[in-house]
N, C-alpha and C. Protein backbone atom coordinates (compact mmCIF):
# COMPACT_ATOMS: atom_id res chain seq x y z
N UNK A 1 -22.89 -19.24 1.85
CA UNK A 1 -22.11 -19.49 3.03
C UNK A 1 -22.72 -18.69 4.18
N UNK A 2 -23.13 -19.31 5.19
CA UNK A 2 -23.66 -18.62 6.46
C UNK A 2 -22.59 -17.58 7.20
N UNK A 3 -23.19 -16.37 7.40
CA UNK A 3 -22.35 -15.45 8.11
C UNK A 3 -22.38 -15.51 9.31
N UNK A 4 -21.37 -14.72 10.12
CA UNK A 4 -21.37 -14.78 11.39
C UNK A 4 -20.71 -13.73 12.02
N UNK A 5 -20.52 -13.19 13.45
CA UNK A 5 -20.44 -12.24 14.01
C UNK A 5 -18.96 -11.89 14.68
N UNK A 6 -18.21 -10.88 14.34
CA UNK A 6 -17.46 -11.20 15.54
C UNK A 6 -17.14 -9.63 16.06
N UNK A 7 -16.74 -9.51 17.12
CA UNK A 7 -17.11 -8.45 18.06
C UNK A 7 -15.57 -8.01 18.85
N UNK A 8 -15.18 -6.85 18.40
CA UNK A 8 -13.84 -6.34 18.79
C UNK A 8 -13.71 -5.40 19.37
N UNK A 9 -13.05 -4.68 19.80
CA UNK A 9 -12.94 -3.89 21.00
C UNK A 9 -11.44 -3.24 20.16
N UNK A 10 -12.15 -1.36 20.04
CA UNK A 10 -10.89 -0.28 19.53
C UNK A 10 -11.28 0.88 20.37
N UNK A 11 -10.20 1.54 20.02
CA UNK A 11 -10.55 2.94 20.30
C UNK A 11 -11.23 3.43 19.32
N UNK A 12 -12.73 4.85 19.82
CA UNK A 12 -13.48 5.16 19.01
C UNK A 12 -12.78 6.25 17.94
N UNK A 13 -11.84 6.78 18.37
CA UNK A 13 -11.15 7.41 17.41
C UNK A 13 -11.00 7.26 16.63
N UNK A 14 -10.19 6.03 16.45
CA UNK A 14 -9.32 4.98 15.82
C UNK A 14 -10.60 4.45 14.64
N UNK A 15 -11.42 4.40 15.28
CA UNK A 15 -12.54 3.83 14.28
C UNK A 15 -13.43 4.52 13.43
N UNK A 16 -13.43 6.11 13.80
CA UNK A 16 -14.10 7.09 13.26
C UNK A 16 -12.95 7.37 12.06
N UNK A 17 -11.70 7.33 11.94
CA UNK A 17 -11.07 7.65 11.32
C UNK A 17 -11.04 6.59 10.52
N UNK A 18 -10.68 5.52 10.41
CA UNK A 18 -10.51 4.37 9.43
C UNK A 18 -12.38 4.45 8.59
N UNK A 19 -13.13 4.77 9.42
CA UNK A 19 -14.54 4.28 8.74
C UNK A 19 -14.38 6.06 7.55
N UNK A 20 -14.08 6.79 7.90
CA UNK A 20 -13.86 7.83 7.42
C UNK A 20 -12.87 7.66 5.82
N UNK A 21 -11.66 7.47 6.19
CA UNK A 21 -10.90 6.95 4.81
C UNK A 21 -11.67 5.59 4.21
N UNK A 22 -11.98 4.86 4.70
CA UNK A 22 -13.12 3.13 3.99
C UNK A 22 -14.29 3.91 3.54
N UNK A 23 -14.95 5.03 3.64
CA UNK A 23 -15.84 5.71 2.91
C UNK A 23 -15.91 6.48 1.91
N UNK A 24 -14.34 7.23 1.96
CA UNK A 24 -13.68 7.46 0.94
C UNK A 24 -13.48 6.54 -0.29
N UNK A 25 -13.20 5.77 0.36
CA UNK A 25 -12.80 4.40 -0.82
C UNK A 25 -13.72 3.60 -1.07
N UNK A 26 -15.07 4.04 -0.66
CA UNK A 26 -16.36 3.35 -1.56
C UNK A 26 -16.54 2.04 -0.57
N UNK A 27 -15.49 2.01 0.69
CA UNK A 27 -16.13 0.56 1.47
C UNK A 27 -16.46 0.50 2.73
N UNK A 28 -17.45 -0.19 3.31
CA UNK A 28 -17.66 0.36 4.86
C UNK A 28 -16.46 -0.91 5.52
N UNK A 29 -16.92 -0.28 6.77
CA UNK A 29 -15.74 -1.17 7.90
C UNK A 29 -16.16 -3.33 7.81
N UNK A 30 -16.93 -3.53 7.69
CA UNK A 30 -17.75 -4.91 7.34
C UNK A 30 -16.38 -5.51 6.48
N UNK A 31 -16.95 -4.49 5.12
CA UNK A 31 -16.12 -4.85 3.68
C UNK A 31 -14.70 -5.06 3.95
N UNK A 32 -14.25 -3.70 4.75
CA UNK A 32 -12.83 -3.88 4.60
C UNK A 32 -11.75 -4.84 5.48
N UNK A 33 -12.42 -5.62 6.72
CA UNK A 33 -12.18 -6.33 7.57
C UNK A 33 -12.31 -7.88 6.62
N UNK A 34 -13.10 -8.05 5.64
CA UNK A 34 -13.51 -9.30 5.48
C UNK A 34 -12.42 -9.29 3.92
N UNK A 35 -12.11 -8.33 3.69
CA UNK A 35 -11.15 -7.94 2.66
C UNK A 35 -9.69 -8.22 3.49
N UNK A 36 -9.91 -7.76 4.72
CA UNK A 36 -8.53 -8.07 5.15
C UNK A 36 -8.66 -9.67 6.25
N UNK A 37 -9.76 -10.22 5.95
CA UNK A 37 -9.68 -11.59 6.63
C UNK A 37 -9.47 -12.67 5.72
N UNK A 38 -9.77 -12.22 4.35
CA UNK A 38 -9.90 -13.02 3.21
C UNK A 38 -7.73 -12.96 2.35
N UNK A 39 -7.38 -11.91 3.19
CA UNK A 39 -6.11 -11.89 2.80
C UNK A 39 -5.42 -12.89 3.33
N UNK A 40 -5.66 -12.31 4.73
CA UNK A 40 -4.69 -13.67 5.72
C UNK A 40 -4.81 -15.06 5.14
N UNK A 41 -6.17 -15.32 5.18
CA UNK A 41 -6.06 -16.49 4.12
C UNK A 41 -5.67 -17.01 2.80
N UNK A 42 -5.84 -16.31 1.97
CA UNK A 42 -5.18 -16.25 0.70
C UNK A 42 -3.33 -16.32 1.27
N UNK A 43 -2.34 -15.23 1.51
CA UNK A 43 -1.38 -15.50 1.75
C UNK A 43 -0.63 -15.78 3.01
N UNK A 44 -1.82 -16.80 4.07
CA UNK A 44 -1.48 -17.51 5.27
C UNK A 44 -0.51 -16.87 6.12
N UNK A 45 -0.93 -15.48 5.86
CA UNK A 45 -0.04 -14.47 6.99
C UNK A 45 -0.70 -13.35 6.86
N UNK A 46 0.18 -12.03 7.94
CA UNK A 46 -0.58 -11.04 7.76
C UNK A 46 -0.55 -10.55 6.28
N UNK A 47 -1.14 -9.75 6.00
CA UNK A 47 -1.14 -9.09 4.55
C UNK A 47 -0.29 -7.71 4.47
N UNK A 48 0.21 -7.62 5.15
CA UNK A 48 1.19 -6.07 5.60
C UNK A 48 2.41 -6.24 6.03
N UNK A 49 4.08 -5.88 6.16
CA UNK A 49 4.60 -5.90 7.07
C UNK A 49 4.52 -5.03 8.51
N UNK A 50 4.97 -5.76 9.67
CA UNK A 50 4.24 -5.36 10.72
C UNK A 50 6.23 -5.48 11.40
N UNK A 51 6.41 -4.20 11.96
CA UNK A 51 7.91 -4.21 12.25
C UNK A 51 8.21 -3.28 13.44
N UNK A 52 9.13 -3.34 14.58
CA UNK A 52 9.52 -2.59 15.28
C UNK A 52 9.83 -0.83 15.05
N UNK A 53 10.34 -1.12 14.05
CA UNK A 53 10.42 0.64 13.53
C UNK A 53 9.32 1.46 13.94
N UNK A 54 9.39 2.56 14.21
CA UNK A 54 8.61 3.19 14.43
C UNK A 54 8.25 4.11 12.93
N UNK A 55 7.00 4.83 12.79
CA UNK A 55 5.94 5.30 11.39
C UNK A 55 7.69 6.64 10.80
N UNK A 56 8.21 7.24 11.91
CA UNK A 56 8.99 8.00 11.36
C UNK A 56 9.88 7.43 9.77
N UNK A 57 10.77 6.20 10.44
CA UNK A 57 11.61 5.76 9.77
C UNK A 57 11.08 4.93 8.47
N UNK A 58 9.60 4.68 8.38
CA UNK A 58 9.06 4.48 7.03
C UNK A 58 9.17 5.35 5.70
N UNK A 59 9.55 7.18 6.02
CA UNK A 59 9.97 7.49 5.44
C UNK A 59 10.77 8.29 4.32
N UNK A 60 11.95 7.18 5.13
CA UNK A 60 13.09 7.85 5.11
C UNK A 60 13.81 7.05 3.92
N UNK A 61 15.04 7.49 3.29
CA UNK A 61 15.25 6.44 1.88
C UNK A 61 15.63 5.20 2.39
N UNK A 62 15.47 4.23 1.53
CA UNK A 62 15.61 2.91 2.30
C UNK A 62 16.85 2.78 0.82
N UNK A 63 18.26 1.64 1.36
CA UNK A 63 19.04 1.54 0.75
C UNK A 63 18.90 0.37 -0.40
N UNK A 64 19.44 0.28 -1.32
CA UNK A 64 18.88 -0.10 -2.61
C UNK A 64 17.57 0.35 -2.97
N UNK A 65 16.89 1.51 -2.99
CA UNK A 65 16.06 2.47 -3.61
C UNK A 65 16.24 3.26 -4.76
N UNK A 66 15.72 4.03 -4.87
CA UNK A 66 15.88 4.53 -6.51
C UNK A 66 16.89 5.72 -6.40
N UNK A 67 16.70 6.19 -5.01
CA UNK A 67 17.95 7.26 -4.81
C UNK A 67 19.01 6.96 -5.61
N UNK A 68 19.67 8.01 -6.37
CA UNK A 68 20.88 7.82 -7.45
C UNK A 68 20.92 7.41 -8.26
N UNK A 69 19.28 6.74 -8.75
CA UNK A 69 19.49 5.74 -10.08
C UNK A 69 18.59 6.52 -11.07
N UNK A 70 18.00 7.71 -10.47
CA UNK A 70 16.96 8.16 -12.03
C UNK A 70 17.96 9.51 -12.20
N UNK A 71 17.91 9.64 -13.16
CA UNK A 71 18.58 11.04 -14.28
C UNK A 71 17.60 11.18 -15.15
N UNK A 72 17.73 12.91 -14.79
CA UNK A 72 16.50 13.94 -15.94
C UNK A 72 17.38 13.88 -17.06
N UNK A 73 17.12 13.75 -18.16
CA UNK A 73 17.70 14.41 -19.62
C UNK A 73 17.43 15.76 -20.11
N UNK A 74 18.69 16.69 -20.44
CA UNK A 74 18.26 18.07 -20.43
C UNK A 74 17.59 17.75 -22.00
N UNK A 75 17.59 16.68 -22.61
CA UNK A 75 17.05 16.91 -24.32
C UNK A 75 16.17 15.52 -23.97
N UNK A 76 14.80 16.25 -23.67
CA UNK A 76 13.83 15.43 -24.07
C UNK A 76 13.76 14.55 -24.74
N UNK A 77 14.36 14.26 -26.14
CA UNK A 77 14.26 13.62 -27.16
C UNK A 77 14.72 12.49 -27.18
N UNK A 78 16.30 12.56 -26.31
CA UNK A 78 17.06 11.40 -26.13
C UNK A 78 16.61 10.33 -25.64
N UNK A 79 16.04 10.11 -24.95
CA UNK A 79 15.11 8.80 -24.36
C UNK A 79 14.51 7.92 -25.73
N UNK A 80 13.88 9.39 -26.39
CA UNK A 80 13.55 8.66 -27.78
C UNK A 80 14.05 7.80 -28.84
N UNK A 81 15.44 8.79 -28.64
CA UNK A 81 16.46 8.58 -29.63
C UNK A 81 16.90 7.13 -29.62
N UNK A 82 17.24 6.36 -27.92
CA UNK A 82 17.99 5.58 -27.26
C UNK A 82 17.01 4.48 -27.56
N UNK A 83 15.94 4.44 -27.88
CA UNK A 83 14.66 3.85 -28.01
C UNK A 83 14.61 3.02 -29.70
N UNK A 84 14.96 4.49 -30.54
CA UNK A 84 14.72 3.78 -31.95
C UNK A 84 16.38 3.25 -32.23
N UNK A 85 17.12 3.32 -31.09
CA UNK A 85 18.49 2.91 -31.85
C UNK A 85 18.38 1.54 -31.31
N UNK A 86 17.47 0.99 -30.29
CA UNK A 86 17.36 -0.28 -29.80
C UNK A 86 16.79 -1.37 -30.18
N UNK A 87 15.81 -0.48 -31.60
CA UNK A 87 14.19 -0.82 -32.31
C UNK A 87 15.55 -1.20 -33.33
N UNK A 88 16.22 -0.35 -33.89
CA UNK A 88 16.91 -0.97 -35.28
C UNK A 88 17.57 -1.64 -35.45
């Protein structure tokens, strides 16, 4: 498939930092654009939600979350226990 060019306009900041974490992660800026052009297509939208909120309120607990639903067991074992009584 023939390639082709396309030419965008960021802040250099903005771009020193993303090429910075995409190097981290083993991909240059090329890869990760065509990774995220190949998304839009695959699920014919953006690939992210994209929302008024501002980065604060991302995170903060969101309702129906796990808040209130995990419990430590002071006896390790019990998890186990609850396990082979489900097996028998």
């Amino acid at each position: 498939m023939p390639s082709t060019n396309i030419n965008i306009r960021t802040d250099s900041e903005l771009k020193a930092q993303a090429q910075a974490v995409l190097e981290d992660l083993g991909l240059d800026l090329s890869t990760a654009i065509n990774i995220f052009l190949r998304q839009v297509v695959r699920k014919e939208a953006i690939p992210f939600e994209i929302s008024r909120s501002p980065l604060s309120n991302n995170n903060r607990a969101k309702p129906g979350g796990w808040e209130g639903k995990i419990q430590l067991s002071d006896d390790f074992n019990e998890p186990m226990n609850d396990f082979e009584d489900l097996m028998s």
